[in-house]
Protein backbone atom coordinates (compact mmCIF):
# COMPACT_ATOMS: atom_id res chain seq x y z
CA UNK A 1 90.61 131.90 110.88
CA UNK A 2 91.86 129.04 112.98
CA UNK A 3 95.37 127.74 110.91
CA UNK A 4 96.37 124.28 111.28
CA UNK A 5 99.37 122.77 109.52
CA UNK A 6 98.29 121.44 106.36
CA UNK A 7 100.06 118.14 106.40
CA UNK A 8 97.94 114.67 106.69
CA UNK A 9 100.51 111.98 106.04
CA UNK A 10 104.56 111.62 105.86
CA UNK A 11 106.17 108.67 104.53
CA UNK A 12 109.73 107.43 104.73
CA UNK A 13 111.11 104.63 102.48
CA UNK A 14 113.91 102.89 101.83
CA UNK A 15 114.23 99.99 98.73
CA UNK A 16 116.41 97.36 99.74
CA UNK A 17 118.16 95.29 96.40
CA UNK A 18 117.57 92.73 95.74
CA UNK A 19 113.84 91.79 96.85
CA UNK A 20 113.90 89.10 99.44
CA UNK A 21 111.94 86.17 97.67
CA UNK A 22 113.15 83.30 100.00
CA UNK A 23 110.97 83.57 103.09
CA UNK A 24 107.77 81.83 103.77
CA UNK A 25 104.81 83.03 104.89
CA UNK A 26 105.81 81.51 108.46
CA UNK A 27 108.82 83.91 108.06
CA UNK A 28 106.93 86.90 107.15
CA UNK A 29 104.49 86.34 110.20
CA UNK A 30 106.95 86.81 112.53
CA UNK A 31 107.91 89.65 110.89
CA UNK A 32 104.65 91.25 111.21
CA UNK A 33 104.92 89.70 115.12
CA UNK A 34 107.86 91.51 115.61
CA UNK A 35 106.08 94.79 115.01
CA UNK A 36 102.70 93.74 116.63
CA UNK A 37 102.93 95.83 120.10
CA UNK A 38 103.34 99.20 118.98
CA UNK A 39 101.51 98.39 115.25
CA UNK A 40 98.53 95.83 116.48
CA UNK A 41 96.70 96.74 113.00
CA UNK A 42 97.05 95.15 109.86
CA UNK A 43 95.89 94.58 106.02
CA UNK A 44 97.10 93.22 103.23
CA UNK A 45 97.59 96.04 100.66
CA UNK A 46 98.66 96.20 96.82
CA UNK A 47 102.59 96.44 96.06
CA UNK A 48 104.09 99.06 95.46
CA UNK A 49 105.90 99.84 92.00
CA UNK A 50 109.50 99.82 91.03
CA UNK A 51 111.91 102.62 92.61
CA UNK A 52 114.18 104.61 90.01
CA UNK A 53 115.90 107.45 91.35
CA UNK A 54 116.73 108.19 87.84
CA UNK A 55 113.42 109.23 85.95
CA UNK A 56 115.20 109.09 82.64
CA UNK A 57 115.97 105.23 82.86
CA UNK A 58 112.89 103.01 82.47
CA UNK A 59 112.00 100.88 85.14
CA UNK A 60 109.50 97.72 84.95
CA UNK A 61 107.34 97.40 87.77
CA UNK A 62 107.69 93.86 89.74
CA UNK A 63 104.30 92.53 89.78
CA UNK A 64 105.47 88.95 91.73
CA UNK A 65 106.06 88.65 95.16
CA UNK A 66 103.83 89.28 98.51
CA UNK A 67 101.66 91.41 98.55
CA UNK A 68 102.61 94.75 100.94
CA UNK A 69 101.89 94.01 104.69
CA UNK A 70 100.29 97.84 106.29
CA UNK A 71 100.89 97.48 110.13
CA UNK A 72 99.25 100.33 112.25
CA UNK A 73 99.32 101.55 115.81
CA UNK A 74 96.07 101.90 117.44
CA UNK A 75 95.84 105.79 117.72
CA UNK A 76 95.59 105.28 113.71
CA UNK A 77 98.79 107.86 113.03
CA UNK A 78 101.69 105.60 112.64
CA UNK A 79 102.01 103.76 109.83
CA UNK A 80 104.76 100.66 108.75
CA UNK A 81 104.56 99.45 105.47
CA UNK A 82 106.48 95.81 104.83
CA UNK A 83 107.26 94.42 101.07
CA UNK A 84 109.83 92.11 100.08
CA UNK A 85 111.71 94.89 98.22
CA UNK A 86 111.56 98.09 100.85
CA UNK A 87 109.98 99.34 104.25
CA UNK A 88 107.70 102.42 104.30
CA UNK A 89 107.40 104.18 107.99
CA UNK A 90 105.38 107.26 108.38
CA UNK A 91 102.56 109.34 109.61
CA UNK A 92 99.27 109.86 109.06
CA UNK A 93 96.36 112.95 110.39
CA UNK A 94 93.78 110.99 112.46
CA UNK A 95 91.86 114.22 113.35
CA UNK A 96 89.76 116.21 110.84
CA UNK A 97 91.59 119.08 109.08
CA UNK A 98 89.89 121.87 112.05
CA UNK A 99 91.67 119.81 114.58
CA UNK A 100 95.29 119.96 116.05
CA UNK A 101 96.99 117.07 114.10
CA UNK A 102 99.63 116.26 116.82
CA UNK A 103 102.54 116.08 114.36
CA UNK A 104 105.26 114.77 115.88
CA UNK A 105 107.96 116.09 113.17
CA UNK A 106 110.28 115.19 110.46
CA UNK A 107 113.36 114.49 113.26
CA UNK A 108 110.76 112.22 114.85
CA UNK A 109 109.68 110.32 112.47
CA UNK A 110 113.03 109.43 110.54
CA UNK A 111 114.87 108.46 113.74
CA UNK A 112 112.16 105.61 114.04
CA UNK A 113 111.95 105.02 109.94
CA UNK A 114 115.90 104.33 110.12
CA UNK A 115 115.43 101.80 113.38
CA UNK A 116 112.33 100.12 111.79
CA UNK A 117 114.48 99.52 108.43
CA UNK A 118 117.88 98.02 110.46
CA UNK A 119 115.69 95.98 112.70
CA UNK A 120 114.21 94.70 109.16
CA UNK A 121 117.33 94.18 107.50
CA UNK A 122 118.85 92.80 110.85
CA UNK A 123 115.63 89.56 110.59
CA UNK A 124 116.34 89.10 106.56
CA UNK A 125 119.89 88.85 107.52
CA UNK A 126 118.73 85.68 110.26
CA UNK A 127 115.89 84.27 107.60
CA UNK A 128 116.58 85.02 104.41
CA UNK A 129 119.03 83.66 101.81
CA UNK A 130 119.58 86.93 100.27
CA UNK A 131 121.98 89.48 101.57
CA UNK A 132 120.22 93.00 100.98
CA UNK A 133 121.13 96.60 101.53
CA UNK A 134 119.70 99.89 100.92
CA UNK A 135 119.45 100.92 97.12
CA UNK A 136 117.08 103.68 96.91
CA UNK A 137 115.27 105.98 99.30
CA UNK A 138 111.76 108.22 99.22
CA UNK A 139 110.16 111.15 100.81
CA UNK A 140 106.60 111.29 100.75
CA UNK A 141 105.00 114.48 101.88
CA UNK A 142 101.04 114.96 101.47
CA UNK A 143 99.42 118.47 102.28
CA UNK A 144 95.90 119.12 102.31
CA UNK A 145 93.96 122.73 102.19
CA UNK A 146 90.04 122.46 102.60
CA UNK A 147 88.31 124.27 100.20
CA UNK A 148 84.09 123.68 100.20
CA UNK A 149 83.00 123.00 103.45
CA UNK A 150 78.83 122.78 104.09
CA UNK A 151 78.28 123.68 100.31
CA UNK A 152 80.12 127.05 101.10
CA UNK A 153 83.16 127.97 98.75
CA UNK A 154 85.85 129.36 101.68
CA UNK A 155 88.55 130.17 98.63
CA UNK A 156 89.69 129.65 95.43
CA UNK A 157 92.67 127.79 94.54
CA UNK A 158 94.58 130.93 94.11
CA UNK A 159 94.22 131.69 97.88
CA UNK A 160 96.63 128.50 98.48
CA UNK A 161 99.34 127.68 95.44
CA UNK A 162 100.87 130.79 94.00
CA UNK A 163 101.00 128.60 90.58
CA UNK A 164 97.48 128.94 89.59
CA UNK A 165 95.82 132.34 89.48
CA UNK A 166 96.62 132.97 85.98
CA UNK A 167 94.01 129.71 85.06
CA UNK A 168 91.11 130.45 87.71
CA UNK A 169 89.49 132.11 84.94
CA UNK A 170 88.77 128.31 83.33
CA UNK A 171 85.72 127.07 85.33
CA UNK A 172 87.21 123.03 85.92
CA UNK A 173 85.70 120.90 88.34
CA UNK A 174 89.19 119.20 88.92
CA UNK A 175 92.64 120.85 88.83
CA UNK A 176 96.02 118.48 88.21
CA UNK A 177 99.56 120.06 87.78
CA UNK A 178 102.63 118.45 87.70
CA UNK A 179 106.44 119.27 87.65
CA UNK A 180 109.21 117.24 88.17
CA UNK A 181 112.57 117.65 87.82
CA UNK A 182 116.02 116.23 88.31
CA UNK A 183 118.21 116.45 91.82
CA UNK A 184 121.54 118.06 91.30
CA UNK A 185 124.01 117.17 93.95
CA UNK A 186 125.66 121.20 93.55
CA UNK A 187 122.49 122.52 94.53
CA UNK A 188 119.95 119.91 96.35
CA UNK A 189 123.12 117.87 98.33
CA UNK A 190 121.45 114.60 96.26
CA UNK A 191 121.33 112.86 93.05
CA UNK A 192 117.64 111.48 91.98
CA UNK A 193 114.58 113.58 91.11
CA UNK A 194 111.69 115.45 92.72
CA UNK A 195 107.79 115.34 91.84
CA UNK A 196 104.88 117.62 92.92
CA UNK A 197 101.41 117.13 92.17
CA UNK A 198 98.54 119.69 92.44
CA UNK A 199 95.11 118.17 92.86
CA UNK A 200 92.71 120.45 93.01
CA UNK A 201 88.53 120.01 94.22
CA UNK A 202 88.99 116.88 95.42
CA UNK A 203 85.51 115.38 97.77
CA UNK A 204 86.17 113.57 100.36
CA UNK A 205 84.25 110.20 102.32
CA UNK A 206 83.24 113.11 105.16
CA UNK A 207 81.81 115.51 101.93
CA UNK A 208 84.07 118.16 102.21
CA UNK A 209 86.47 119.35 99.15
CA UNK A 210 89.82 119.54 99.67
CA UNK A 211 92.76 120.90 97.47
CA UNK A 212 96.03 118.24 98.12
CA UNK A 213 99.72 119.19 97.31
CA UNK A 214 102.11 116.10 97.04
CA UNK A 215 105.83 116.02 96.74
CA UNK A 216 108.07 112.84 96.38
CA UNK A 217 111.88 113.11 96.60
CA UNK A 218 113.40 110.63 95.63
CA UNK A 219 117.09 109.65 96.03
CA UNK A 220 120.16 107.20 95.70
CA UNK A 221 120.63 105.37 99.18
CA UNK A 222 123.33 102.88 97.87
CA UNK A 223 126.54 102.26 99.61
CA UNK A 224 125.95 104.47 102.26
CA UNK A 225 126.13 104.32 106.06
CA UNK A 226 123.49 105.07 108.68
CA UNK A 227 124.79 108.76 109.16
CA UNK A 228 124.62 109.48 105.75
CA UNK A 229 121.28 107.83 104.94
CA UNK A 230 120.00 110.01 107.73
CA UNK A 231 122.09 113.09 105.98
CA UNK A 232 120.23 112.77 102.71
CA UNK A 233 116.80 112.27 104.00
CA UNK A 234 117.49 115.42 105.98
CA UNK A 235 118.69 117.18 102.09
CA UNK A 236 115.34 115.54 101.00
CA UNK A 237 113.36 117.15 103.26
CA UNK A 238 115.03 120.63 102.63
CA UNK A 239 113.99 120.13 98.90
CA UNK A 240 110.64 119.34 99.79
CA UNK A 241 110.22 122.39 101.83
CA UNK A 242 111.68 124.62 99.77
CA UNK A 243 109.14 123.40 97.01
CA UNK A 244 106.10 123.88 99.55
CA UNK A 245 107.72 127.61 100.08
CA UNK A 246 107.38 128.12 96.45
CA UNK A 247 104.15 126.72 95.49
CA UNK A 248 101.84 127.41 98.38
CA UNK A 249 101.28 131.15 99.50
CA UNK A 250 102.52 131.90 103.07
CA UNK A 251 99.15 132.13 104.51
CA UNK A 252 97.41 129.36 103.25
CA UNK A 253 96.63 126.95 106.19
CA UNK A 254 94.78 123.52 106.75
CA UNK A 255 91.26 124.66 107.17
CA UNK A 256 89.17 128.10 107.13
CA UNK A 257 86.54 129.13 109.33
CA UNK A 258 83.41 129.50 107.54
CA UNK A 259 82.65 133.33 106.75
């Protein structure tokens, strides 16, 4: 058995209020310039949805706007994702789940998320009418356990989350669980709420099946200062490890070796 961390993709964002609707296009080019050495990809991608910390208070989604601008660096793992509401940094497996993914760790990561986001706030503050600060903030985690590999079955689901033996009896072609539940500053160190999803016998483009498990923590990042900002991501990811600890058995591992 070769064991590989499971994670293929971290991402870090903060929503800044309000959205910044006053720059042109010229504006948001130089943006994107600003980025272009160390992130010399880019696409224009769909926007992403209103941020609520608070699941219980209903939230419309702001269709208007730019679209999302996804810069990339050329080795394909770092990711920056620009909208005129927030700014996504992150990480992403380039390598195949046998391979070592080169993860350069949550520290890592966050110190340049927090730069990326003042150096952004810093060019609205030159360009834009609007004076924005941090509202809300996200943890993204995605995890990925291969299941079918060649047409051979290397476990069952039960092998990897703790959560689902009692149901491996039901022959489904496709597994999805989800919990959520609230933060609680006594006991997480945040306010906001936490989701996981289980999706289970998922094919991918290179045929293989995977199993993924994704948790979002999501938080309050309002009135606070760069120390603390970096002190509740840290809580975040604390929550979202302890969740991983809970749901996926101790052994359980990127890839198996066929038998």
């Amino acid at each position: 058995m070769t064991h590989q961390p499971p994670i293929v993709q971290l991402l870090l964002t903060v929503q800044l209020k309000p959205a910044v609707q006053s720059l042109t296009i010229v504006d948001w080019a130089d943006l994107r310039a600003h980025f272009l050495a160390d992130y010399p990809i880019f696409a224009q991608v769909g926007r992403a949805g209103a941020m609520n910390p608070d699941p219980t208070v209903e939230t419309l989604d702001n269709p208007l706007g730019l679209p999302r601008l996804q810069l990339v660096s050329d080795d394909l793992t770092g990711l920056i994702f620009l909208q005129d509401d927030r700014v996504s940094v992150g990480w992403q497996r380039a390598s195949s789940l046998s391979d070592d993914p080169e993860y350069p760790g949550f520290s890592a990561i966050l110190k340049r998320a927090l730069a990326v986001v003042q150096e952004v706030i810093t060019f609205f503050g030159k360009r834009a009418t609007e004076t924005v600060e941090p509202a809300a903030a996200e943890i993204v985690y995605t995890d990925a356990f291969l299941m079918i590999k060649d047409g051979v079955m290397l476990r069952t689901l039960g092998d990897v989350f703790r959560c689902v033996q009692s149901i491996e009896e039901f022959k489904f072609n496709r597994l999805q669980l989800s919990y959520q539940r609230l933060l609680k500053e006594d006991d997480d160190a945040l306010t906001g709420n936490v989701q996981t999803t289980i999706s289970g016998l998922v094919a991918t483009a290179s045929g293989e099946v995977v199993s993924n498990l994704q948790t979002v923590v999501r938080f309050d990042a309002g009135r606070v200062d760069a120390d603390e900002l970096d002190r509740r991501f840290r809580s975040g990811q604390q929550v979202a490890h302890k969740i991983y600890g809970t749901l996926v058995n101790p052994d359980a591992c990127a890839i198996l070796a066929k038998p």
